[in-house]
N, C-alpha and C. Protein backbone atom coordinates (compact mmCIF):
# COMPACT_ATOMS: atom_id res chain seq x y z
N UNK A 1 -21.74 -39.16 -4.93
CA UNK A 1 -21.63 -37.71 -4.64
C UNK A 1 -20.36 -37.40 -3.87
N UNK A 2 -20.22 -37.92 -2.78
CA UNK A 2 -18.45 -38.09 -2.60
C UNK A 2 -17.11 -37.92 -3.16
N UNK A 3 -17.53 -39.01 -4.20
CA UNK A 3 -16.37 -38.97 -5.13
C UNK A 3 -16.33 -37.63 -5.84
N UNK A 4 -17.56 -36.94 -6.26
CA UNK A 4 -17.81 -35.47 -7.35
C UNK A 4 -17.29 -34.83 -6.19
N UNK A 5 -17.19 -34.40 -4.88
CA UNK A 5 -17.40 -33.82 -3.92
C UNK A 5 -15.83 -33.16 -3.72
N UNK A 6 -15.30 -34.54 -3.66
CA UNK A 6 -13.25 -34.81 -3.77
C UNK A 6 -12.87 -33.97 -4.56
N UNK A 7 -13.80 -34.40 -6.29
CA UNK A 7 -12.91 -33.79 -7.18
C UNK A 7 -13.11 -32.57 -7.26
N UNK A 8 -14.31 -31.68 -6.94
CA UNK A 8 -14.59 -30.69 -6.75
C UNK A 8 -13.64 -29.73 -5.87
N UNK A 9 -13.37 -30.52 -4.65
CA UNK A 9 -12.68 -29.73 -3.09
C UNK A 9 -11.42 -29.42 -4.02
N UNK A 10 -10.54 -30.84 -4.66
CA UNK A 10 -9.52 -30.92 -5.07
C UNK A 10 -9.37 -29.73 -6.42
N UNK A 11 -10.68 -29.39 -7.27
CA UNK A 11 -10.54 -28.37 -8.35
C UNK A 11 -10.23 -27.16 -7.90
N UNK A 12 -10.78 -27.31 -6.55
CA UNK A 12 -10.56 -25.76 -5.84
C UNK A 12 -9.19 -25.69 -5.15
N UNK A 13 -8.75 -26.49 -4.70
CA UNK A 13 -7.61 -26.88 -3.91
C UNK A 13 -6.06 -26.20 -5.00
N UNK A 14 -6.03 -26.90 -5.70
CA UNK A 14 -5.51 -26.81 -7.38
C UNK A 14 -5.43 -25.08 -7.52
N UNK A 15 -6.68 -24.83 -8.09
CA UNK A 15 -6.97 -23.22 -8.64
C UNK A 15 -6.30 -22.06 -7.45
N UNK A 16 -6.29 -23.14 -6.19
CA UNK A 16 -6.03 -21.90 -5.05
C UNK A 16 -4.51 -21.67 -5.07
N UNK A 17 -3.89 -23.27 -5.50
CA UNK A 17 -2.69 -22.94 -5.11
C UNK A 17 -1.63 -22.17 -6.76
N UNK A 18 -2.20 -22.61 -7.69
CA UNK A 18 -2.42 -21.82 -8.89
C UNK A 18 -2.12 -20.36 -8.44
N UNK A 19 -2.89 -19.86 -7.96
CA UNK A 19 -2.90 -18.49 -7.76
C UNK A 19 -1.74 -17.79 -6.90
N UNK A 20 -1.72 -19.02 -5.79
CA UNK A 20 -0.80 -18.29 -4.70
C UNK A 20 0.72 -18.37 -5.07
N UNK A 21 0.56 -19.22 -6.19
CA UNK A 21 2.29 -19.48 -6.87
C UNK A 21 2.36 -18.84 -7.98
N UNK A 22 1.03 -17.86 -8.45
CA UNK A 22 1.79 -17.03 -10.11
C UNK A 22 1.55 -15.56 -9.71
N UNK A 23 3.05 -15.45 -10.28
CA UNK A 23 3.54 -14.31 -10.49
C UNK A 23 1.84 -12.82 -10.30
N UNK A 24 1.38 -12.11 -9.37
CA UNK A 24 0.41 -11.24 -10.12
C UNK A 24 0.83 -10.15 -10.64
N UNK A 25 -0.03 -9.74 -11.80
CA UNK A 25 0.39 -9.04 -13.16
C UNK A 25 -0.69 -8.03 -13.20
N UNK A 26 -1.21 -7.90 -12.03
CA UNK A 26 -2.67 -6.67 -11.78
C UNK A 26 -2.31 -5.49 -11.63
N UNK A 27 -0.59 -5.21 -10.91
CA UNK A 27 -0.45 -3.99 -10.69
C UNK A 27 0.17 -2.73 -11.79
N UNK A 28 -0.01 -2.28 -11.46
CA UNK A 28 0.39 -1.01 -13.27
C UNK A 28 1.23 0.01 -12.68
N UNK A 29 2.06 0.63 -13.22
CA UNK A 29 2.75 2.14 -13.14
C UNK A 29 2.70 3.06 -13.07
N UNK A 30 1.38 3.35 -13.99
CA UNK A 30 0.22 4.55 -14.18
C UNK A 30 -0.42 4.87 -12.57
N UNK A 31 -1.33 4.17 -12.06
CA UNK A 31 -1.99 4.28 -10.84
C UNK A 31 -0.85 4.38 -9.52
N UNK A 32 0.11 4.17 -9.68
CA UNK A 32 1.55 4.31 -8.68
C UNK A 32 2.09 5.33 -8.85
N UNK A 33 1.93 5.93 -9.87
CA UNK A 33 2.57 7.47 -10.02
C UNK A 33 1.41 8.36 -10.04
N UNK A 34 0.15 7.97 -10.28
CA UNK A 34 -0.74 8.87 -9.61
C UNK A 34 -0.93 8.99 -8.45
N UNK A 35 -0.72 8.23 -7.67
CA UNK A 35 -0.86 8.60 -5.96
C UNK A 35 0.67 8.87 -5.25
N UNK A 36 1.67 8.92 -6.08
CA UNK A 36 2.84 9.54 -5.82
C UNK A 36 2.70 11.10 -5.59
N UNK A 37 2.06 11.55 -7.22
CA UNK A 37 2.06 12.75 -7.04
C UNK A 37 0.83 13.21 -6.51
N UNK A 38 -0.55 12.15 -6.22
CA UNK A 38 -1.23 12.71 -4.81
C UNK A 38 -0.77 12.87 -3.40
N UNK A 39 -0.01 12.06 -3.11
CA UNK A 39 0.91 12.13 -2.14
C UNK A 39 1.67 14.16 -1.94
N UNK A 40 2.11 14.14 -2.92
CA UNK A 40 3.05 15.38 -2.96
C UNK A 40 1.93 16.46 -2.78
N UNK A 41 0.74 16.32 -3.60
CA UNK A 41 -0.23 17.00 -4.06
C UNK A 41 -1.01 17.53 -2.47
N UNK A 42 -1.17 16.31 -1.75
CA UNK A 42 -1.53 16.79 -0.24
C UNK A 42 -0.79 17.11 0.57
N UNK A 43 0.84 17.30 0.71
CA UNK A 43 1.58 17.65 1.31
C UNK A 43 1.61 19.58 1.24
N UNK A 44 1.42 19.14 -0.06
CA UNK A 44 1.79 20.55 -0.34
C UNK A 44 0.35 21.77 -0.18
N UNK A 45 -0.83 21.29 -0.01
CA UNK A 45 -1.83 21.83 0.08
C UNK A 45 -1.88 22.07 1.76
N UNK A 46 -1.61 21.12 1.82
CA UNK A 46 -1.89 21.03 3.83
C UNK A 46 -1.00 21.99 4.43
N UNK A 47 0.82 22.28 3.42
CA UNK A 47 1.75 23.12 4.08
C UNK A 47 1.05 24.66 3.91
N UNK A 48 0.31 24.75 2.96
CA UNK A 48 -0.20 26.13 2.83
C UNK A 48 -1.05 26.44 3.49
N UNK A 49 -2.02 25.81 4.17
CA UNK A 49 -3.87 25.79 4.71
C UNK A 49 -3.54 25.20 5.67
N UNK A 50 -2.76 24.38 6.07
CA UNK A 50 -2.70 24.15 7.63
C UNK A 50 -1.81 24.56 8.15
N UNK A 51 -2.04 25.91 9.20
CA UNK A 51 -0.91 26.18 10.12
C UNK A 51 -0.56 25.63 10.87
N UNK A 52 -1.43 24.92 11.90
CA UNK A 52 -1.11 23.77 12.99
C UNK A 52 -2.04 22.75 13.15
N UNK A 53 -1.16 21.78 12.61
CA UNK A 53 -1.42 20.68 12.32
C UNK A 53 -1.47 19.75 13.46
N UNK A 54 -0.56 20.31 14.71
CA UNK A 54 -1.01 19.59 15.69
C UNK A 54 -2.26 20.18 16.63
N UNK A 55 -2.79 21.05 16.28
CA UNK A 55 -4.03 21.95 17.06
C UNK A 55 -4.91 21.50 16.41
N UNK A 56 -4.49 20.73 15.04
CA UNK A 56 -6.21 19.93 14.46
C UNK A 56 -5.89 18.73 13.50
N UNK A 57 -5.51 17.73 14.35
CA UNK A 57 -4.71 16.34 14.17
C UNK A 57 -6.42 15.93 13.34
N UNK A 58 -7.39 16.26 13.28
CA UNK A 58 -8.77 15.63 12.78
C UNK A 58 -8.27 16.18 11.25
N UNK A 59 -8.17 17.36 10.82
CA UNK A 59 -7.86 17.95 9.51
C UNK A 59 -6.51 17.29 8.98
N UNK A 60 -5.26 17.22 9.73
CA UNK A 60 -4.31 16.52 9.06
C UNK A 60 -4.57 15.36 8.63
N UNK A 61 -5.18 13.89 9.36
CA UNK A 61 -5.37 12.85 9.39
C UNK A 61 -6.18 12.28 8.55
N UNK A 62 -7.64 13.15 8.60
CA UNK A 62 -9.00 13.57 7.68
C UNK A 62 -8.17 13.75 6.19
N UNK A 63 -7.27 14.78 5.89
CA UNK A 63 -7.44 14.74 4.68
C UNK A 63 -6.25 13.44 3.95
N UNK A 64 -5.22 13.12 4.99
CA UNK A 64 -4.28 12.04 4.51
C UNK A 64 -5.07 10.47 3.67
N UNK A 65 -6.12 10.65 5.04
CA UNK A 65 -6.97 9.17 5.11
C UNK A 65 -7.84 9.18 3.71
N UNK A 66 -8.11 10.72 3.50
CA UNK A 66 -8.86 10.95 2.30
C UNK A 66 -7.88 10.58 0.66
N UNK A 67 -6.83 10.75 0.64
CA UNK A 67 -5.82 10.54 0.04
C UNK A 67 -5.54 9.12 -0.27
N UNK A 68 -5.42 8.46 0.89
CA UNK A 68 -5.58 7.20 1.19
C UNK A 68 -6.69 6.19 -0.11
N UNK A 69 -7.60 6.62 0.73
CA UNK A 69 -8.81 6.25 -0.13
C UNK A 69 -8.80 6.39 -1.94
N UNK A 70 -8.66 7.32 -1.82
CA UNK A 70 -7.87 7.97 -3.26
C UNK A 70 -7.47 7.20 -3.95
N UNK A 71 -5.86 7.17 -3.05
CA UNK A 71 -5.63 6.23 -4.35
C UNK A 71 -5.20 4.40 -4.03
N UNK A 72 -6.36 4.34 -2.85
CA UNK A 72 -6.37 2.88 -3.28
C UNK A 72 -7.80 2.56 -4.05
N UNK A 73 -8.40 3.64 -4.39
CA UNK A 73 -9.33 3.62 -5.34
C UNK A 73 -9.35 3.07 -6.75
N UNK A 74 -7.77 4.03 -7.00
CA UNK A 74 -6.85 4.22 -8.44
C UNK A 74 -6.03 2.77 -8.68
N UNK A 75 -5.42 2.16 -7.64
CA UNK A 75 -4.73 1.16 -7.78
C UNK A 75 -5.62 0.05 -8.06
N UNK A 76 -6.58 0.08 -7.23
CA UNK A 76 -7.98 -0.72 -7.77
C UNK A 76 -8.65 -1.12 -8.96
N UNK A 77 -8.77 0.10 -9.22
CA UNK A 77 -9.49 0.15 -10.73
C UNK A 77 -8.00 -0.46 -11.49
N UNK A 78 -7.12 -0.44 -11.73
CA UNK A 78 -6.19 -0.46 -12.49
C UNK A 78 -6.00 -2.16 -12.31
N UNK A 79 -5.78 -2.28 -11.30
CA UNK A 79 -5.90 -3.43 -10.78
C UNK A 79 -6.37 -4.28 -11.23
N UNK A 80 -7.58 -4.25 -11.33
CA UNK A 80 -8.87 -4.76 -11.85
C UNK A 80 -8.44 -5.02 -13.36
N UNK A 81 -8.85 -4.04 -13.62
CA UNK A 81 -8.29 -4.09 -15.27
C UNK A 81 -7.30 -5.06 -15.93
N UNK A 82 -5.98 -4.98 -15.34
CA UNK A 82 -4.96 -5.64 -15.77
C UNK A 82 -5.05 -6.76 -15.40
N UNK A 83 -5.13 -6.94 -14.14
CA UNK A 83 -6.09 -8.52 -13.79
C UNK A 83 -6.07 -9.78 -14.49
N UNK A 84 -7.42 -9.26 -15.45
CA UNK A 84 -8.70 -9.67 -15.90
C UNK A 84 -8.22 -9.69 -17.77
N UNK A 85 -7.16 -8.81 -17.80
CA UNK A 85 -6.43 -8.75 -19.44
C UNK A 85 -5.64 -9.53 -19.48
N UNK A 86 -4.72 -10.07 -18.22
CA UNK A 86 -3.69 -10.85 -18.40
C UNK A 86 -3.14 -11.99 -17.22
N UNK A 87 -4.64 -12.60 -16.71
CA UNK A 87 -4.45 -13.67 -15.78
C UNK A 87 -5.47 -14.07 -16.22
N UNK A 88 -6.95 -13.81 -16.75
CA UNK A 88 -7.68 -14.78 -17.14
C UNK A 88 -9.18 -15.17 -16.36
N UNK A 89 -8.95 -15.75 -15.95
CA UNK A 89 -9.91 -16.71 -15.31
C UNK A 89 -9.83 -16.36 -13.73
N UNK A 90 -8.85 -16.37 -13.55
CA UNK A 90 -8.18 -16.32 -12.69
C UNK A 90 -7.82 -15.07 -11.72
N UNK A 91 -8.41 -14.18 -12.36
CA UNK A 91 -8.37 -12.42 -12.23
C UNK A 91 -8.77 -12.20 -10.89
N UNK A 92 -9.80 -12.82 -10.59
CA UNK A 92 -10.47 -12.49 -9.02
C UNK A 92 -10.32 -12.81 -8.16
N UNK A 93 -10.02 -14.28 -7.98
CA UNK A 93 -8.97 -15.08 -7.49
C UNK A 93 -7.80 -14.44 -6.79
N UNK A 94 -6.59 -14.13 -7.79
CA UNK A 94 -5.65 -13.38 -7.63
C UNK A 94 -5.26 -12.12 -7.03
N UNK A 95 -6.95 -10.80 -7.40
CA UNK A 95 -6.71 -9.97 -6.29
C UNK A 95 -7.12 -9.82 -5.31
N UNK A 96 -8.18 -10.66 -4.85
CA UNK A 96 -8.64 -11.12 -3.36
C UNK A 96 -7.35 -11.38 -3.34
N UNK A 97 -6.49 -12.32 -3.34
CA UNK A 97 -5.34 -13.10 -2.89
C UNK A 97 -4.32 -11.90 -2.63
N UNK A 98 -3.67 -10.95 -3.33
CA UNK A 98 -3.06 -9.93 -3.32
C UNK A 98 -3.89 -8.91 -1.89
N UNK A 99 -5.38 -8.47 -2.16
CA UNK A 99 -5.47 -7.78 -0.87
C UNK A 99 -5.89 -8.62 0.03
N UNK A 100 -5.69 -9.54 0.29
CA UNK A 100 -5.72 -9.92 1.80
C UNK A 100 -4.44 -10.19 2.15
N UNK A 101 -3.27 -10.49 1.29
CA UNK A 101 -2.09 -9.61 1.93
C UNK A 101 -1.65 -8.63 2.46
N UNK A 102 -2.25 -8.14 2.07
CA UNK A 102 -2.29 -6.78 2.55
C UNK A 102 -3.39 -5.92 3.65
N UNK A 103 -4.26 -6.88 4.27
CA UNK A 103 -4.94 -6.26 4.74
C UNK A 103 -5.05 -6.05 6.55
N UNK A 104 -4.09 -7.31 6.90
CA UNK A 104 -3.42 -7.14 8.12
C UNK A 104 -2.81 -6.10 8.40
N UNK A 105 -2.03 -5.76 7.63
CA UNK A 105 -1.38 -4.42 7.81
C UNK A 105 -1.97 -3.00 8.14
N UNK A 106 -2.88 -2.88 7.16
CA UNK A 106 -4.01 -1.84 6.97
C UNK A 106 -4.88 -2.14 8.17
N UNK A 107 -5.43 -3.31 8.46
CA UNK A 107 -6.38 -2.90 10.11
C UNK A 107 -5.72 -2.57 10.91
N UNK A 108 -3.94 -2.81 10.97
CA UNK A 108 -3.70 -2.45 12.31
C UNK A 108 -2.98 -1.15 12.14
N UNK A 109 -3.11 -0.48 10.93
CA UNK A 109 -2.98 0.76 10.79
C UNK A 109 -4.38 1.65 10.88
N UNK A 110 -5.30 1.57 11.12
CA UNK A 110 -6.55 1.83 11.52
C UNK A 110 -7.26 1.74 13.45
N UNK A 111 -6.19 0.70 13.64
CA UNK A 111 -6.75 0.64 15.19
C UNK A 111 -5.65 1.02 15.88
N UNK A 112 -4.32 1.01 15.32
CA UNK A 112 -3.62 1.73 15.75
C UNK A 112 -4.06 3.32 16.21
N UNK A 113 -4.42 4.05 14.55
CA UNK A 113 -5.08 5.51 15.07
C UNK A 113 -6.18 5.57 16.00
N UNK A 114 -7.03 4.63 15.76
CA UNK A 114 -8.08 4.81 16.82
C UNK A 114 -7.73 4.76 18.26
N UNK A 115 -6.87 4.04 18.73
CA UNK A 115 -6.42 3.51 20.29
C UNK A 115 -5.77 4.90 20.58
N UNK A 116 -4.62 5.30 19.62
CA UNK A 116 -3.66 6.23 20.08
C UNK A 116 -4.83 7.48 20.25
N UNK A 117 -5.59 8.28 19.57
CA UNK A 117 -6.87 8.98 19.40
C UNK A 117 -7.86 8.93 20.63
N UNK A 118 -7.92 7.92 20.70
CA UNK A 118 -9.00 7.52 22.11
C UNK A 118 -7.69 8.08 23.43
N UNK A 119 -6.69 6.88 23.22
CA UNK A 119 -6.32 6.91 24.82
C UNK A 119 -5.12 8.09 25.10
N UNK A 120 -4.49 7.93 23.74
CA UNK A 120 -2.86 8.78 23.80
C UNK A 120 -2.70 10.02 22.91
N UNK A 121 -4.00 10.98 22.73
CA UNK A 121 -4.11 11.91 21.76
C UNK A 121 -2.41 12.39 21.49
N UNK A 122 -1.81 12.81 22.52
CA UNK A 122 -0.76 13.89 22.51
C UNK A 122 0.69 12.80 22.01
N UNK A 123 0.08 11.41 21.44
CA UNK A 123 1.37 10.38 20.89
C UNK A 123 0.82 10.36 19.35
N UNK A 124 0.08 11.63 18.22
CA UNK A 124 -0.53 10.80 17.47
C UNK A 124 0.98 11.05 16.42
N UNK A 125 2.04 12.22 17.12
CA UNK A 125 2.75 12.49 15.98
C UNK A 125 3.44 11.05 15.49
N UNK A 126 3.62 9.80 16.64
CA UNK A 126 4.20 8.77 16.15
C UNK A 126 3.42 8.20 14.79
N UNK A 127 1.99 8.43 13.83
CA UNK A 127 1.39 7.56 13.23
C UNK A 127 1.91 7.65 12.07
N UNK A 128 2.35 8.63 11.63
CA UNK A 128 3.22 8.66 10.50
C UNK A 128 4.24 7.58 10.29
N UNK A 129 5.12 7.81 11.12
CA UNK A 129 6.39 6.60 11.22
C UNK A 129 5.85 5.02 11.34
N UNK A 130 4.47 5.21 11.76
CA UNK A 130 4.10 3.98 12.17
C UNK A 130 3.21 3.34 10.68
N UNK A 131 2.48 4.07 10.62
CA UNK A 131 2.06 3.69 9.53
C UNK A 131 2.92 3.93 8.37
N UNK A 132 4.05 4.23 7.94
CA UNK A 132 5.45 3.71 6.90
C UNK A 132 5.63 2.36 6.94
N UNK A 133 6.00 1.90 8.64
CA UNK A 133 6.73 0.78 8.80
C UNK A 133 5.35 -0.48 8.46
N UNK A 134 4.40 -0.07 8.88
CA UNK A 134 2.93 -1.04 8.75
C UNK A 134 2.83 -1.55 6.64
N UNK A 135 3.23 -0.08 5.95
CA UNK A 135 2.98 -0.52 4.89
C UNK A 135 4.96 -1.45 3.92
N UNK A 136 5.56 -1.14 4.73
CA UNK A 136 6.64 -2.10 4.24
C UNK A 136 6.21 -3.94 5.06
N UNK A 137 5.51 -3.47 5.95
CA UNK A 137 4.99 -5.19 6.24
C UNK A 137 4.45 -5.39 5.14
N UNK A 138 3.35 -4.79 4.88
CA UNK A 138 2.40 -5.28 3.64
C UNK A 138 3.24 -6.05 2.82
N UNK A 139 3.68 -5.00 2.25
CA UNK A 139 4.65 -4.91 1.01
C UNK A 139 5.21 -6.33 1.22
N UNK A 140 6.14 -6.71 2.16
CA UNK A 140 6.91 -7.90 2.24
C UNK A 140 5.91 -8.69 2.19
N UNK A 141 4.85 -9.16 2.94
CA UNK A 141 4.02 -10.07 3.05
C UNK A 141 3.52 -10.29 1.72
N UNK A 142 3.65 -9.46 0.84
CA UNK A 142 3.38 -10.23 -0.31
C UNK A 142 4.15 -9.96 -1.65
N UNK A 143 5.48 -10.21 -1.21
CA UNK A 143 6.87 -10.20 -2.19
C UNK A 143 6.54 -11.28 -3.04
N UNK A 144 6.54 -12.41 -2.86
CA UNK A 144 6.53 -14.30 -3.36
C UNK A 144 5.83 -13.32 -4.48
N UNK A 145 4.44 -12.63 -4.65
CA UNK A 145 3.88 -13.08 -6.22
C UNK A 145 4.14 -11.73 -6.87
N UNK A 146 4.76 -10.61 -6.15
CA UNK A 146 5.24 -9.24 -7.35
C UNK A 146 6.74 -9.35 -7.45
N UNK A 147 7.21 -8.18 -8.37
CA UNK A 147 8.64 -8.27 -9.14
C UNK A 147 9.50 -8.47 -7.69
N UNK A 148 10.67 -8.92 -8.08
CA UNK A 148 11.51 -8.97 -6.94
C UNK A 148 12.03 -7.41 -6.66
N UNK A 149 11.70 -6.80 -7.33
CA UNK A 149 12.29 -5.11 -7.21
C UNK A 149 11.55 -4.34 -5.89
N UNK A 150 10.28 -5.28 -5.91
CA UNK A 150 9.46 -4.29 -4.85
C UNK A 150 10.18 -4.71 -3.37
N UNK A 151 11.25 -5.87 -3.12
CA UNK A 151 11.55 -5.88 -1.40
C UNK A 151 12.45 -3.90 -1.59
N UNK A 152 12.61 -3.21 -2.75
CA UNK A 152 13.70 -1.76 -2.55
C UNK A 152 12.38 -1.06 -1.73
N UNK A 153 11.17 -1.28 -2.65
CA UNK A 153 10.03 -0.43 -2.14
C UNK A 153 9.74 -0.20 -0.45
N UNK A 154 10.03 -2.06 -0.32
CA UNK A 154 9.12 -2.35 1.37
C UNK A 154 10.97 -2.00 2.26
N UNK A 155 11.70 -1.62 1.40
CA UNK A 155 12.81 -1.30 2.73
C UNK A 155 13.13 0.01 2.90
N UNK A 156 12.59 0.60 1.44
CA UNK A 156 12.60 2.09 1.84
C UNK A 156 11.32 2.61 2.95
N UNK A 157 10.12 2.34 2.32
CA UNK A 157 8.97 2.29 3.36
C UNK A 157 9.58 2.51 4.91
N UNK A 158 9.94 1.18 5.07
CA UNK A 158 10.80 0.54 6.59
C UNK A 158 11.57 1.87 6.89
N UNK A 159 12.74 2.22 6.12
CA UNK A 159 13.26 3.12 6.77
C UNK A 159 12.94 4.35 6.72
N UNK A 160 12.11 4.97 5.81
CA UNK A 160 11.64 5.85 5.94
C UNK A 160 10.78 6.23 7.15
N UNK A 161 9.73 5.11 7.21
CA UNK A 161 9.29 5.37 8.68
C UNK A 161 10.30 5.04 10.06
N UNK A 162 11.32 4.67 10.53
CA UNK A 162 12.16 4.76 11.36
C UNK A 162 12.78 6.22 10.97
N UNK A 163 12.78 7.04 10.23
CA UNK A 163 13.18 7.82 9.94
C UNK A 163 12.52 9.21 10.66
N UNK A 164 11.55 9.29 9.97
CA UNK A 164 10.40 9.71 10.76
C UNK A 164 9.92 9.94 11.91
N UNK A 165 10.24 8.54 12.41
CA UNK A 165 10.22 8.67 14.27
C UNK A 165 11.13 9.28 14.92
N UNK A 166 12.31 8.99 14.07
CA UNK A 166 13.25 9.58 15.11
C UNK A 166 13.85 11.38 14.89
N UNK A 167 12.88 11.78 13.68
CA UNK A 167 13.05 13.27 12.99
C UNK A 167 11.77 13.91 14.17
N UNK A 168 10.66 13.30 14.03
CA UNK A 168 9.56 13.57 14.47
C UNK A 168 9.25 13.84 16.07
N UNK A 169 10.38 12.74 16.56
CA UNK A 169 10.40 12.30 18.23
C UNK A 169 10.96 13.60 18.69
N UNK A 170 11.73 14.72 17.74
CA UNK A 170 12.83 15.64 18.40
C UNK A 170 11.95 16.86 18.83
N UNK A 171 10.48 16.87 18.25
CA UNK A 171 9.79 17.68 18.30
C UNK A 171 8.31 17.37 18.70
N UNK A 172 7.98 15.78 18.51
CA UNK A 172 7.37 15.58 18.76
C UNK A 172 5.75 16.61 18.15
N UNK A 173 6.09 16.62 16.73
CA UNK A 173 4.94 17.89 16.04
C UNK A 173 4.57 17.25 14.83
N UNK A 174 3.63 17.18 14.69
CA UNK A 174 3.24 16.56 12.80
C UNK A 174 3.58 17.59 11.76
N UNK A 175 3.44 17.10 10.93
CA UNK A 175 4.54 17.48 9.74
C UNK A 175 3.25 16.92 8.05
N UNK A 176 3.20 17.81 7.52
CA UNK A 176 2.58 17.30 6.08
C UNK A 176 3.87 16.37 5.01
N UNK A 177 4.79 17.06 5.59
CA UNK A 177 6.02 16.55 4.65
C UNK A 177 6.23 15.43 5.36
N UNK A 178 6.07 14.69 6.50
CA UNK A 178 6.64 13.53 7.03
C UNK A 178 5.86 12.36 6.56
N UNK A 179 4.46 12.88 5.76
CA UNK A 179 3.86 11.66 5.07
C UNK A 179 3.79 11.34 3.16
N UNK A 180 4.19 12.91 2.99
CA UNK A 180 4.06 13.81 1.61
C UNK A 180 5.34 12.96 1.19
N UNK A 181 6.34 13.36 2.10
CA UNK A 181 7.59 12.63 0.84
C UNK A 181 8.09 10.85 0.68
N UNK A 182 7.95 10.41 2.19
CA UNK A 182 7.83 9.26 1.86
C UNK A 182 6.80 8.53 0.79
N UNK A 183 6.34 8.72 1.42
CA UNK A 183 4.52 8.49 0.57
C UNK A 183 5.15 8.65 -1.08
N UNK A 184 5.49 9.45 -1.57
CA UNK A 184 5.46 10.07 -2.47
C UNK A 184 6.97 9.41 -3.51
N UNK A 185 7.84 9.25 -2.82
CA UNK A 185 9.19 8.54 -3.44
C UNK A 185 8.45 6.80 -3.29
N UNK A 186 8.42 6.60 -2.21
CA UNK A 186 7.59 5.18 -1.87
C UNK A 186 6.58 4.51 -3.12
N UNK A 187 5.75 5.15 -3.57
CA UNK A 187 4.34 4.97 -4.45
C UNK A 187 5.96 5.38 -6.07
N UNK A 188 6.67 6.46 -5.87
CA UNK A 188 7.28 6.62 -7.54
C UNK A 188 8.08 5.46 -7.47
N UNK A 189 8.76 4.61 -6.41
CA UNK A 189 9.80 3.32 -7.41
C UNK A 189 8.74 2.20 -7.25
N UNK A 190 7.70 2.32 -6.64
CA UNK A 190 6.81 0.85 -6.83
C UNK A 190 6.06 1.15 -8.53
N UNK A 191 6.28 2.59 -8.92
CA UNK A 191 5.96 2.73 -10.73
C UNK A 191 6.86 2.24 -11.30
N UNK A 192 8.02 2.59 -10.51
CA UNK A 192 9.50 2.57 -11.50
C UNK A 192 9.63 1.05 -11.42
N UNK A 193 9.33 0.56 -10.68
CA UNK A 193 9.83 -1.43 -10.24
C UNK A 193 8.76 -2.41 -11.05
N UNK A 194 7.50 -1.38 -10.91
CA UNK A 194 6.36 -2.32 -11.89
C UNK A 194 6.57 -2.20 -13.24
N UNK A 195 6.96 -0.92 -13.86
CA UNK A 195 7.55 -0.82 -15.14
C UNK A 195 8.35 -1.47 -15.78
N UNK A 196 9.34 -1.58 -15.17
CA UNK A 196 10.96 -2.12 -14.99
C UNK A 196 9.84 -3.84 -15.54
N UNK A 197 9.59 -3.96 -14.94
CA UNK A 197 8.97 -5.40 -14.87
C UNK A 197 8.28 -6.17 -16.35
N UNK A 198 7.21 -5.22 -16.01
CA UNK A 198 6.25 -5.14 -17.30
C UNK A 198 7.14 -5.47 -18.30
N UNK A 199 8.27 -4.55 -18.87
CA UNK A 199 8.65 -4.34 -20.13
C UNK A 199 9.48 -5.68 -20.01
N UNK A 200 9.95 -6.06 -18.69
CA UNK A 200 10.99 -7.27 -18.73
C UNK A 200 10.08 -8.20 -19.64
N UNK A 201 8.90 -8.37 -18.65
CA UNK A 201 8.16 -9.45 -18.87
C UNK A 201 7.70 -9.31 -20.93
N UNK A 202 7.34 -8.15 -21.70
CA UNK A 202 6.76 -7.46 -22.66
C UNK A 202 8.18 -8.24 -23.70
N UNK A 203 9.53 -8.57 -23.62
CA UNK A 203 10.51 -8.48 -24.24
C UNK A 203 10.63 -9.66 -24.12
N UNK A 204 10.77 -10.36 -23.11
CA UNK A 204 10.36 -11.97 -22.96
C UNK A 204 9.29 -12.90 -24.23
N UNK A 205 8.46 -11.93 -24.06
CA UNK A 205 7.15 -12.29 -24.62
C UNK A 205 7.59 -12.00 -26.33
């Protein structure tokens, strides 16, 4: 039983590192340009219906987070899909492996708002800028298995949120557009870079 035990640890050992060295092929263009233009889509609703956005940081945040959800709903499903059409076996594997890259980032973009909320209400205009720079970590942290096009994605991210802070710091006021347009160019070249890709990969083939 030992010996089955080895080859077993070792089948898994194998399959894991399998995964962490191929290329993943889960993400799509379609679901990246839908939350682009959700992105725009809540910017632009919030500039009309919310007059002050810093007099009800629960409604700005509430409906971003809702957005959020959205479309990592969309990237999900898509996700999923492509997966499972063109990795195989291997499909589930791969996007566990993909979001737990990503998921460091995302808790501490979550306890970030909570701490600042609890202790530093009147600092929340920094979460914008902060959460930009949180999702170009992501992004990098898991360059090795998407196109090499996406480090444009995780440096615009980056500067966009330094951008932000220091547009934001002058006034220190939230803004629908300070999450609407990054957000929104950010999510359109990670379509344009997965595309770009796809077809590389489609012409290869």
């Amino acid at each position: 039983m030992s010996d089955l035990d080895k080859a077993l640890a070792d089948i898994v050992a194998i399959r894991s590192q399998l995964v962490r060295g191929t290329a993943f092929s889960g993400y799509g263009p379609a679901a990246f340009a839908a939350t682009a233009a959700l992105a725009l889509a809540t910017a632009t609703v919030q500039s009309l219906l919310l007059d002050d956005p810093d007099g009800r940081p629960l409604a700005y945040f509430g409906a971003w987070i809702v957005t959020a959800v959205i479309a990592l709903a969309l990237i999900g499903a898509e996700m999923r899909a492509r997966a499972r059409r063109h990795t195989g076996g291997l499909g589930d594997a791969m996007i566990h492996d993909a979001v737990e890259q990503f998921l460091p980032a995302g808790a501490a973009g979550a306890l970030l708002a909570l701490v600042l909320a609890r202790v530093s209400p009147e600092n929340l205009w920094l979460l914008p800028g902060l959460w930009q720079v949180l999702v170009s970590l992501g992004i990098f942290a898991g360059i090795r298995v998407m196109p090499r096009g996406v480090a444009l994605v995780g440096a615009w991210y980056l500067v966009a949120g330094l951008a932000v802070l220091v547009v934001s710091g002058e006034g220190r006021h939230l803004s629908p557009w300070a999450m609407g347009v990054p957000f929104a160019v950010g999510q359109g070249l990670m379509a344009l870079v997965i595309r770009a890709a796809s077809e590389a990969d489609d012409a290869q083939d």
